[in-house]
C-alpha atoms as a PDB file:
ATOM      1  CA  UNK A   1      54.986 -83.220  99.346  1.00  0.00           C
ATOM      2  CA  UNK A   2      56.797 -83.656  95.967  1.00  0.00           C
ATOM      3  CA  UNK A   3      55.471 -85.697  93.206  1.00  0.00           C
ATOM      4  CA  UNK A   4      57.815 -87.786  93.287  1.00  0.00           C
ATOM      5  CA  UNK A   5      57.656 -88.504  97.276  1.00  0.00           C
ATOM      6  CA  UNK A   6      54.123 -89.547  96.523  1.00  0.00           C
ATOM      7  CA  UNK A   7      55.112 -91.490  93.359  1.00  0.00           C
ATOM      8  CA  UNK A   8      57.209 -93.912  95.844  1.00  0.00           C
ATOM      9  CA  UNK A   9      54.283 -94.852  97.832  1.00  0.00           C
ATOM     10  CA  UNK A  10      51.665 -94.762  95.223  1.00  0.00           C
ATOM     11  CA  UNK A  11      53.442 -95.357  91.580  1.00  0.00           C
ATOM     12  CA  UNK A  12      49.770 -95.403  89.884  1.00  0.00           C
ATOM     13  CA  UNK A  13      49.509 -91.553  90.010  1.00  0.00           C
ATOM     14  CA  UNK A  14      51.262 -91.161  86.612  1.00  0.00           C
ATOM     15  CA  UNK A  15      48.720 -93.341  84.892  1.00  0.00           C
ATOM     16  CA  UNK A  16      45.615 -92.911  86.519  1.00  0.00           C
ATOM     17  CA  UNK A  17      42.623 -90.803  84.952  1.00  0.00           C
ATOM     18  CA  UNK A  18      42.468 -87.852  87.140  1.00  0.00           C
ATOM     19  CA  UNK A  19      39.196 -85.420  87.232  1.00  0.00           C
ATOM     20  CA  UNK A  20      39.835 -82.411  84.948  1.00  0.00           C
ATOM     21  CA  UNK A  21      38.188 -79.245  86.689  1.00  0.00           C
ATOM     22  CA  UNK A  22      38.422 -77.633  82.994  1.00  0.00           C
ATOM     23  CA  UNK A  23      35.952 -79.776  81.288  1.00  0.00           C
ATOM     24  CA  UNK A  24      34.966 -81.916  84.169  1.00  0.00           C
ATOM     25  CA  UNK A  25      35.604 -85.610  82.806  1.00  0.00           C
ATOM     26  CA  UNK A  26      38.072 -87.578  84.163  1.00  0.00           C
ATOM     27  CA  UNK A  27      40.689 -87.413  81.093  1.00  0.00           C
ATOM     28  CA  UNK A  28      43.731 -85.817  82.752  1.00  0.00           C
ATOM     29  CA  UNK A  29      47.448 -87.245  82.518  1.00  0.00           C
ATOM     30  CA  UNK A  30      49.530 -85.609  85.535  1.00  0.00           C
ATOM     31  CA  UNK A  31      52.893 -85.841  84.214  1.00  0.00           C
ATOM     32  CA  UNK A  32      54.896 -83.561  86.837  1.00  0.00           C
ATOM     33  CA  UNK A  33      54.270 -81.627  89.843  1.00  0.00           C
ATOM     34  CA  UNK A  34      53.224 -78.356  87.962  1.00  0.00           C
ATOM     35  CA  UNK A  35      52.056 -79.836  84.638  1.00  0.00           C
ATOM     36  CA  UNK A  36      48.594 -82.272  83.946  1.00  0.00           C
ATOM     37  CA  UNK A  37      47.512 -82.511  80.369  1.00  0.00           C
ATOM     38  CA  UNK A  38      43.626 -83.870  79.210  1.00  0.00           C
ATOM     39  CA  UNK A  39      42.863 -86.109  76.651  1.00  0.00           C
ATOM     40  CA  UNK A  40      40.458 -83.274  75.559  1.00  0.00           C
ATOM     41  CA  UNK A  41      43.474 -80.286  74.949  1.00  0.00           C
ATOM     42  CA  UNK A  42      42.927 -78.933  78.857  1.00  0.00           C
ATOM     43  CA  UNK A  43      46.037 -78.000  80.523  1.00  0.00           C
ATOM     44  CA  UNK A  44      47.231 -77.486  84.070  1.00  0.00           C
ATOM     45  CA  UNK A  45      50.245 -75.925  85.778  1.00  0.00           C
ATOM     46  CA  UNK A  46      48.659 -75.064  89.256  1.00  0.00           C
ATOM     47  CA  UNK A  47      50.630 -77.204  91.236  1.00  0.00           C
ATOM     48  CA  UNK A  48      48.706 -76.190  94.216  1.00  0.00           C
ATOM     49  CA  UNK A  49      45.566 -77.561  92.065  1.00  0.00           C
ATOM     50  CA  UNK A  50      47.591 -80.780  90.920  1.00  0.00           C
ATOM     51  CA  UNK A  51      48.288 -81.608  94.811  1.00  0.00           C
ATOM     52  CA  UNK A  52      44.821 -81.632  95.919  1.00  0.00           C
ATOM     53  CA  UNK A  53      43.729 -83.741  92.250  1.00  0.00           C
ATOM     54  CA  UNK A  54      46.123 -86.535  94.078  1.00  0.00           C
ATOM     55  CA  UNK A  55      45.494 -85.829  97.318  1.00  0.00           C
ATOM     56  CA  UNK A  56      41.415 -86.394  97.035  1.00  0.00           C
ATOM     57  CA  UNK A  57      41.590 -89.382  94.963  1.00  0.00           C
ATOM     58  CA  UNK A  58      39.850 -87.779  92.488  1.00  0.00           C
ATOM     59  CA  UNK A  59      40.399 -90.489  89.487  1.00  0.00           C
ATOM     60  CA  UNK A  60      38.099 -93.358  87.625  1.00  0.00           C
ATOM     61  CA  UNK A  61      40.324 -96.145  85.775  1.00  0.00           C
ATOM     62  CA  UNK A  62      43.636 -95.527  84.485  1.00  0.00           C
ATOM     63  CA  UNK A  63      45.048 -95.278  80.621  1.00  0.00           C
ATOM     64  CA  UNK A  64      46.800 -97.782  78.993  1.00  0.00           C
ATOM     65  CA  UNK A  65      50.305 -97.352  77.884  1.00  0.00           C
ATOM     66  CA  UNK A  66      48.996 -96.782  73.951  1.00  0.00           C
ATOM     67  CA  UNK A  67      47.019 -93.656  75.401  1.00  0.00           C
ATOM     68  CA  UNK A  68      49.983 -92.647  77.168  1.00  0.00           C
ATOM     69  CA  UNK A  69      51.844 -92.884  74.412  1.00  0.00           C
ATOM     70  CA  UNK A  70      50.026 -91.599  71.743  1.00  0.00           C
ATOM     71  CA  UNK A  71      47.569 -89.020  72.940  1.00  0.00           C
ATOM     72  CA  UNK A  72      50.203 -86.761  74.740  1.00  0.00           C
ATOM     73  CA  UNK A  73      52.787 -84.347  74.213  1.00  0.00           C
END
């Protein structure tokens, strides 16, 4: 399922603080289907990989709208 399919029944998954398999804290911003970025310069574009990040659950907390903001691209 899209992204954006999941993003009507659960709206949180664009601010939530996803587990980053790269550098394994839970830093990562998924901003589309086929692009997550971490707080800590980590990227992903595995879509595959970004499907099963949402689809686990696999978050603690969620950022703010300053971190959103200001500590991505």
């Amino acid at each position: 399922m899209a992204l954006w399919q999941k993003g009507l029944n659960d709206p949180d998954i664009v601010i939530r603080r996803y587990y980053c398999p790269q550098c394994g804290k839970y830093s990562l911003h998924i901003k589309y289907e086929s692009f997550a970025e971490c707080e800590n310069g980590c990227f992903l574009t595995d879509s595959e990989e970004i499907d099963n990040l949402i689809d686990q659950k696999n978050f603690e907390g969620v950022f703010t709208k300053d971190e959103l903001q200001y500590n991505f691209i």
